[in-house]
N, C-alpha and C. Protein backbone atom coordinates (compact mmCIF):
# COMPACT_ATOMS: atom_id res chain seq x y z
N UNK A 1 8.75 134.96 -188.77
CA UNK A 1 8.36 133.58 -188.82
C UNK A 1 9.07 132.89 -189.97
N UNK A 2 9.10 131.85 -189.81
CA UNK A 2 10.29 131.46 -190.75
C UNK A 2 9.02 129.98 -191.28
N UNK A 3 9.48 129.83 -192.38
CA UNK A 3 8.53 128.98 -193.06
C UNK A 3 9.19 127.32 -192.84
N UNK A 4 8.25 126.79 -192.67
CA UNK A 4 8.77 125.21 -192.41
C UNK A 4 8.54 124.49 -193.74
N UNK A 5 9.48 123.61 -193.87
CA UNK A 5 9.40 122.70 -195.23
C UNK A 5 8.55 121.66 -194.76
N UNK A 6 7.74 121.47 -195.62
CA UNK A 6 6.42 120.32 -195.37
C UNK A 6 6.81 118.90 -196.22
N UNK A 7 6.68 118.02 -195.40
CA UNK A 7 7.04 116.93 -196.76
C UNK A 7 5.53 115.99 -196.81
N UNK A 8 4.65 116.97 -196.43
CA UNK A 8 3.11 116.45 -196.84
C UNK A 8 3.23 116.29 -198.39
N UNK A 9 2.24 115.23 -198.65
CA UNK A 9 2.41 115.36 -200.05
C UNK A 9 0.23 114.81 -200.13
N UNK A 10 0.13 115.76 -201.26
CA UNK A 10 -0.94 116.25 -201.60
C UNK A 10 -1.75 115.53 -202.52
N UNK A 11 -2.74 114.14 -203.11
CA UNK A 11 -2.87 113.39 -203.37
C UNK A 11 -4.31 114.13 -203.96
N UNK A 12 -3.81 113.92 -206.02
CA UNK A 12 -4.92 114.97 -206.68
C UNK A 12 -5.63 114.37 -207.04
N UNK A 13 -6.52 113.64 -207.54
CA UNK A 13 -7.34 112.62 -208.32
C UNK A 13 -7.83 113.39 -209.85
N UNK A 14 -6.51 112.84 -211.10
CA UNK A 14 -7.21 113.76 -212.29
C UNK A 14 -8.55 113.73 -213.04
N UNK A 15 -9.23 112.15 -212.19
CA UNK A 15 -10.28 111.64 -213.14
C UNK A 15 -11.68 112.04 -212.11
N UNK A 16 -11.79 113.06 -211.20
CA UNK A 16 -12.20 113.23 -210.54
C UNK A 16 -13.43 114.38 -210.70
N UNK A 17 -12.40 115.17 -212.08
CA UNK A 17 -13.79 116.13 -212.66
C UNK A 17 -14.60 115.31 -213.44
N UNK A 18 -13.85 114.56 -214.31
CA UNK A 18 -14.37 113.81 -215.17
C UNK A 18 -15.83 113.01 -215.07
N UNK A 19 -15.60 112.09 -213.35
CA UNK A 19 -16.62 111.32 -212.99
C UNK A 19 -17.82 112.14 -213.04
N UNK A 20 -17.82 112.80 -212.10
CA UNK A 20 -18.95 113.77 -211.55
C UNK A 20 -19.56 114.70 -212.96
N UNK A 21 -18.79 114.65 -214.16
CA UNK A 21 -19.33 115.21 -215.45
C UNK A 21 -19.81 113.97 -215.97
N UNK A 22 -19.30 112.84 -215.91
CA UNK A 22 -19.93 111.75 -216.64
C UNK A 22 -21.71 111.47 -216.05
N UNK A 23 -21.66 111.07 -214.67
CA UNK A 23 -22.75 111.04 -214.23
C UNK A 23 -24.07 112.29 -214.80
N UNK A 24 -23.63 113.10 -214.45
CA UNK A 24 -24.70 114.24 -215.21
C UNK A 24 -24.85 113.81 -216.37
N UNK A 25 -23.65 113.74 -217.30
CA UNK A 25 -23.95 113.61 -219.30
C UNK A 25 -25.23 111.65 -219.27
N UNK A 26 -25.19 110.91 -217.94
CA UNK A 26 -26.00 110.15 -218.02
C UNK A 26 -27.22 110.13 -217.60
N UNK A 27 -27.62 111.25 -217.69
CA UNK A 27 -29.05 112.00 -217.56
C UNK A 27 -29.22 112.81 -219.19
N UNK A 28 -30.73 111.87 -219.38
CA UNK A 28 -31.11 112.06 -221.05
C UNK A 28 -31.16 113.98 -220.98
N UNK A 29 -31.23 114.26 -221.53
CA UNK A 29 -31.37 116.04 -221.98
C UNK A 29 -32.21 116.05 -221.79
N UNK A 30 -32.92 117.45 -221.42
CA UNK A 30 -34.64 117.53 -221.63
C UNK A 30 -34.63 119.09 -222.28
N UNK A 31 -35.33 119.48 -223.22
CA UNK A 31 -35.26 120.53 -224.07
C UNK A 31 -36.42 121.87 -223.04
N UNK A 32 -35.52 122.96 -223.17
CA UNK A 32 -36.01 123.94 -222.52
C UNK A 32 -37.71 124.67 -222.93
N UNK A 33 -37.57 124.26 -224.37
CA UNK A 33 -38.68 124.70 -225.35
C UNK A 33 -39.92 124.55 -224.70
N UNK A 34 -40.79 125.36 -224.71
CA UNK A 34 -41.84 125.26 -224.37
C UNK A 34 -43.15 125.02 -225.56
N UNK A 35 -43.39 123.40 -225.35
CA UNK A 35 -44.13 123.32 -226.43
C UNK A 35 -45.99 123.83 -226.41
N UNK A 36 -47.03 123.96 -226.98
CA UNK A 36 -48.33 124.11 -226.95
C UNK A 36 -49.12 122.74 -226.88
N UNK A 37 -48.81 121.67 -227.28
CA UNK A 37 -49.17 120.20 -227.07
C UNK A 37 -49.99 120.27 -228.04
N UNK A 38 -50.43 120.47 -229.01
CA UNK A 38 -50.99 120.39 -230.05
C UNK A 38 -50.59 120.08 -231.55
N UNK A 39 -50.53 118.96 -231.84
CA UNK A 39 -50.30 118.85 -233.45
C UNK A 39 -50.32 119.24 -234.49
N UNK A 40 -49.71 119.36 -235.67
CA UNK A 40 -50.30 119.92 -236.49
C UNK A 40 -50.87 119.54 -237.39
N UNK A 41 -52.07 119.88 -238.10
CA UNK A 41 -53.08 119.12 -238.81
C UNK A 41 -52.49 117.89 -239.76
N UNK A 42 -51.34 117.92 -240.47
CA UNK A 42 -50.79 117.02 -241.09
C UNK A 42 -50.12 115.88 -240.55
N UNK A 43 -49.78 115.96 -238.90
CA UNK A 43 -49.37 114.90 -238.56
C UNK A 43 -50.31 114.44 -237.91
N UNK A 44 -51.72 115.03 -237.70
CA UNK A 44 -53.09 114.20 -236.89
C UNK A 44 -53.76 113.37 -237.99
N UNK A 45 -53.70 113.60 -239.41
CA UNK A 45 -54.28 113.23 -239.98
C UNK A 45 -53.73 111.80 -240.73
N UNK A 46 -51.94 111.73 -240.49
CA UNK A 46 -51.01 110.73 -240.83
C UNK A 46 -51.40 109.63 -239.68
N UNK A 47 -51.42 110.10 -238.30
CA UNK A 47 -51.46 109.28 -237.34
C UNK A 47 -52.85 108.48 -237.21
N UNK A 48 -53.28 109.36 -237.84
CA UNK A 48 -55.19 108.49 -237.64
C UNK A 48 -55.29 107.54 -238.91
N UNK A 49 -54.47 107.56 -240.12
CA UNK A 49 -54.48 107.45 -241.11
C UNK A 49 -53.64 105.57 -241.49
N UNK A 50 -53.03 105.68 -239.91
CA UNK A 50 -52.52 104.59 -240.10
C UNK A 50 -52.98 102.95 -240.20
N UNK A 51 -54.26 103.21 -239.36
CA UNK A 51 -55.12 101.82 -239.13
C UNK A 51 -56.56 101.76 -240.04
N UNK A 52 -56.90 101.01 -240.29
CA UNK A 52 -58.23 101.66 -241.24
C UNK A 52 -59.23 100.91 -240.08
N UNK A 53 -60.54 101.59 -239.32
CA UNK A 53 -61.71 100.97 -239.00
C UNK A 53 -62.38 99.98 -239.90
N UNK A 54 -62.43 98.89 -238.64
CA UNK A 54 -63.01 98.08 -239.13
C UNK A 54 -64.51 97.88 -238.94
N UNK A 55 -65.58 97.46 -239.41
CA UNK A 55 -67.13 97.75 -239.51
C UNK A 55 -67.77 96.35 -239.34
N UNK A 56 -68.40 96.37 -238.55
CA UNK A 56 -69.19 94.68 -238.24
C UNK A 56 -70.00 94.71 -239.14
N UNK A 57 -70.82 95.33 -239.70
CA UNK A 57 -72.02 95.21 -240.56
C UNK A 57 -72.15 95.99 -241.36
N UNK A 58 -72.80 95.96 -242.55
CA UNK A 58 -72.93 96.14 -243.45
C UNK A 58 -73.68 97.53 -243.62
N UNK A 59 -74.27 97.55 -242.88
CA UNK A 59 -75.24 99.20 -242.38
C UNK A 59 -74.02 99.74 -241.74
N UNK A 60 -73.39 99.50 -240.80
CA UNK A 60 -72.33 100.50 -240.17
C UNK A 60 -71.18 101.10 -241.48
N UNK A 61 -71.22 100.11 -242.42
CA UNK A 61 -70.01 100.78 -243.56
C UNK A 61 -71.17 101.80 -244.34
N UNK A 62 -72.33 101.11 -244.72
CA UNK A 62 -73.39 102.71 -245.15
C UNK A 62 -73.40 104.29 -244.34
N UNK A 63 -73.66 103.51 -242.87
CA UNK A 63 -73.60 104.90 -241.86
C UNK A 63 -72.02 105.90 -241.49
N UNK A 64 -71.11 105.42 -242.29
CA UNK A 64 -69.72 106.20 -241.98
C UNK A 64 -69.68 107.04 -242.27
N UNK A 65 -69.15 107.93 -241.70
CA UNK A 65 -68.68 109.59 -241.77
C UNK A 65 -67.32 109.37 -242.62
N UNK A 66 -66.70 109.14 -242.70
CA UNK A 66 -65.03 109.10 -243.19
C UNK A 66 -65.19 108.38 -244.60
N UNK A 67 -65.41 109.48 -245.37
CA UNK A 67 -66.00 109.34 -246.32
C UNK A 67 -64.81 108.25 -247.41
N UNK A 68 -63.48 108.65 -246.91
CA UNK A 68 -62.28 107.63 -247.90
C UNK A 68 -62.06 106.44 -247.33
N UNK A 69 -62.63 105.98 -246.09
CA UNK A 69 -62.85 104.96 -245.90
C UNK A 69 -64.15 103.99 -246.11
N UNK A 70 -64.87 104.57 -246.23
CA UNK A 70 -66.52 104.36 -246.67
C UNK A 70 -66.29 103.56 -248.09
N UNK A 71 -65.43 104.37 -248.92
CA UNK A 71 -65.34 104.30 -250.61
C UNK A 71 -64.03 103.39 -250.31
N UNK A 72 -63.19 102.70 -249.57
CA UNK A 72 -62.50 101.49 -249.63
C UNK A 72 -63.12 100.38 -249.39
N UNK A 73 -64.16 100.86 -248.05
CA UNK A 73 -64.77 99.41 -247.90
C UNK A 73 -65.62 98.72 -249.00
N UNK A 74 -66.46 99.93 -250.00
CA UNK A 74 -67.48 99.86 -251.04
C UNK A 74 -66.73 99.13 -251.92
N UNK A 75 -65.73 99.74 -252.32
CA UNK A 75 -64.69 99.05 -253.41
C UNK A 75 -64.47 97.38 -253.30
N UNK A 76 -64.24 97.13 -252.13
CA UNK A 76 -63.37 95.68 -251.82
C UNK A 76 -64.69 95.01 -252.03
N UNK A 77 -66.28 95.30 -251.50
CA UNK A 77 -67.11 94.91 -251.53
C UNK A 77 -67.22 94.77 -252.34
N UNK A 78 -67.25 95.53 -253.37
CA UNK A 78 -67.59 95.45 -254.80
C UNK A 78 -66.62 94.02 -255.73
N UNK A 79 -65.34 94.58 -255.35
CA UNK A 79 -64.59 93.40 -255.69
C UNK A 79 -64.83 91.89 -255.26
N UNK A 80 -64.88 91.99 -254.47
CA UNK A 80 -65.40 90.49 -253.29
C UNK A 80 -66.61 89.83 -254.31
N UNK A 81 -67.85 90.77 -254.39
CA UNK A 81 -68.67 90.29 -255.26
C UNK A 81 -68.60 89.68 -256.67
N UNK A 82 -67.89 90.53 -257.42
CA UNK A 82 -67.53 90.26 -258.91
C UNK A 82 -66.75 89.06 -258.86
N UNK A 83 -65.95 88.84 -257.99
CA UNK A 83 -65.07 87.54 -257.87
C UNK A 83 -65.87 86.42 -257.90
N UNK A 84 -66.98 86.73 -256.76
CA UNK A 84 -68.34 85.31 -256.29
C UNK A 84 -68.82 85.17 -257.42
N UNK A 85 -69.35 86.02 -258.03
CA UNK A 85 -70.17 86.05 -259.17
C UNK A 85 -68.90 85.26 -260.43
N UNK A 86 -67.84 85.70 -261.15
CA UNK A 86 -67.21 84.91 -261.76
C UNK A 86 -66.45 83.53 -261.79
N UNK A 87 -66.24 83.17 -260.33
CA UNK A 87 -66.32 82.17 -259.82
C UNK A 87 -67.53 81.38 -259.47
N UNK A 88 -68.86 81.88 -259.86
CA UNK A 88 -69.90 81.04 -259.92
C UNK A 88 -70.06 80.34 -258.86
N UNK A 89 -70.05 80.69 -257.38
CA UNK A 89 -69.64 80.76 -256.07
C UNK A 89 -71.17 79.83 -255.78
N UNK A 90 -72.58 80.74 -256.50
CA UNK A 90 -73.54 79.94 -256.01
C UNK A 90 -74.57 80.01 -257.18
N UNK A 91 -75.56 79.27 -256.55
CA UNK A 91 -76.94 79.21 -257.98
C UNK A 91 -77.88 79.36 -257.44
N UNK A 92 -78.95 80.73 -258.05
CA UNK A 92 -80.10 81.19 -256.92
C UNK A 92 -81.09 79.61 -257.61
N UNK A 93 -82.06 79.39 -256.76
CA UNK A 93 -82.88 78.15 -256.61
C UNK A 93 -84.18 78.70 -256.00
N UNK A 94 -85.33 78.09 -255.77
CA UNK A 94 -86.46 78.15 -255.65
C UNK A 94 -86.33 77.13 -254.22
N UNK A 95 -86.40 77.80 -253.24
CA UNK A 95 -86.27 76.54 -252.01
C UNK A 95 -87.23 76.03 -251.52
N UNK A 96 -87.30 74.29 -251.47
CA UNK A 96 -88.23 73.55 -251.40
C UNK A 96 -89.28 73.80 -250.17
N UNK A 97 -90.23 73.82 -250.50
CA UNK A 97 -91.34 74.36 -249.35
C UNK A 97 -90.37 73.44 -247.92
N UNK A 98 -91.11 74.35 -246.53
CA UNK A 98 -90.44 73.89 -245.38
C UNK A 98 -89.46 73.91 -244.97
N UNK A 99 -88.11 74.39 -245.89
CA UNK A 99 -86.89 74.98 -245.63
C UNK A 99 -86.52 75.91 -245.33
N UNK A 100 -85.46 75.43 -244.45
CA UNK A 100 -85.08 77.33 -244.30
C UNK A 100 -83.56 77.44 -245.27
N UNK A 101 -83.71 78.46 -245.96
CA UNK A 101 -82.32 79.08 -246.57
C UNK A 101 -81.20 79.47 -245.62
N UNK A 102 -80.03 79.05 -246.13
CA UNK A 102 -79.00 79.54 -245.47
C UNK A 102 -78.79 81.34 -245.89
N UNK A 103 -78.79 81.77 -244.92
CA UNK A 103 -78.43 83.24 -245.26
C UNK A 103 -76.84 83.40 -245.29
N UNK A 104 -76.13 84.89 -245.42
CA UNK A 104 -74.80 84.87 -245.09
C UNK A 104 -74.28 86.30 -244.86
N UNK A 105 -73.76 86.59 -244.35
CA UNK A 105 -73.09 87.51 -243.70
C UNK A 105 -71.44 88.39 -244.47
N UNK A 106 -71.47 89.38 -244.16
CA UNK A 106 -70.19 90.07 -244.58
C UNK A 106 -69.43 90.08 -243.32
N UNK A 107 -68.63 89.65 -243.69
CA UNK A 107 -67.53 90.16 -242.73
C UNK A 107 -66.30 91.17 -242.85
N UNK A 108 -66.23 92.58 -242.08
CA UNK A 108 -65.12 93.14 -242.73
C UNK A 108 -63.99 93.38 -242.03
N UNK A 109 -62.91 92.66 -242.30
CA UNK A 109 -61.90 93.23 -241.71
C UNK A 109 -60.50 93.22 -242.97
N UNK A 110 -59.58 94.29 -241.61
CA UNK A 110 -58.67 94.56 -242.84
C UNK A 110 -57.69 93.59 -243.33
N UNK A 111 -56.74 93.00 -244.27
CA UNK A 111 -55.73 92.37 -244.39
C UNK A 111 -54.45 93.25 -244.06
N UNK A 112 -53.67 92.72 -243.48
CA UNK A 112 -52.36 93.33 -243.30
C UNK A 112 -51.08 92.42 -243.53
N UNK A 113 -50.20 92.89 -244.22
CA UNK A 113 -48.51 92.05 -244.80
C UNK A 113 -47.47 92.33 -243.62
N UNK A 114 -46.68 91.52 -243.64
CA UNK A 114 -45.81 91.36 -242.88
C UNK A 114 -45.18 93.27 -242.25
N UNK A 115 -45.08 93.89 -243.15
CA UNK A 115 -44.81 95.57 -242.51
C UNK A 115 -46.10 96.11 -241.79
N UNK A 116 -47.23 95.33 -241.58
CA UNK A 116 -48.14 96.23 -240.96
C UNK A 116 -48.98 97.23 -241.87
N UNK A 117 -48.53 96.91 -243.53
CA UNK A 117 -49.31 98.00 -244.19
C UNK A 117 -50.70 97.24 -244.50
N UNK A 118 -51.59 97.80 -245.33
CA UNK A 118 -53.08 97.09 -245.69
C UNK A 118 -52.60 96.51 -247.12
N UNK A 119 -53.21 95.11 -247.00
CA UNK A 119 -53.00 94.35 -248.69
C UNK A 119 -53.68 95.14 -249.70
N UNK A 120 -53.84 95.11 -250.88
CA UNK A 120 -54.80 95.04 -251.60
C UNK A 120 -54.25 94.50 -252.86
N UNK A 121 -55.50 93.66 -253.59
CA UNK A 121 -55.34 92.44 -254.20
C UNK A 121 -55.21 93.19 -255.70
């Protein structure tokens, strides 16, 4: 048999591995590791650590469990007061029969600055 000369010509595409590797590399990675889903105590305690509870009343900041938040709210309270009091905010009085006194309320919530951290004065 005698071999025939072909003048086929054979049309390679060089960018052709390339594509079909690009598409895959545009799929994020996903890590083989097999994690336990559980935190570890130092980053549960950062993450909870970030917002401080806020307390409608004045008995709910007495009744707290979280004891370093308990002793921030006491503090600011404390501060809040000494301020009223040196600012001479009010004057106790003897109220005229048939009146009713204005009472007043705490309100607590937190201050926060432009980064999202808590003020303090």
């Amino acid at each position: 048999m005698e071999e025939e000369e072909s003048n086929e010509t054979i049309e390679v595409n060089p960018y052709e591995d390339e594509e079909s590797n690009s598409q895959e590399s545009n799929q994020p990675r996903r890590s083989k590791r097999e994690t336990k889903g559980i935190l570890p105590d130092r980053l549960t305690f950062y993450a909870y650590s970030g917002r401080i509870q806020e307390q409608k009343s004045w008995n709910d900041v007495l009744k707290m469990e979280n004891i370093y938040e308990k002793q921030k709210w006491m503090a600011a309270t404390k501060e809040e007061m000494m301020s009223l009091q040196k600012n001479h905010a009010w004057k106790l009085v003897t109220p005229p029969s048939g009146k009713k006194v204005i009472g007043c309320r705490w309100t607590f919530k937190a201050k926060y600055d432009s980064k999202g951290d808590i003020e303090s004065s």
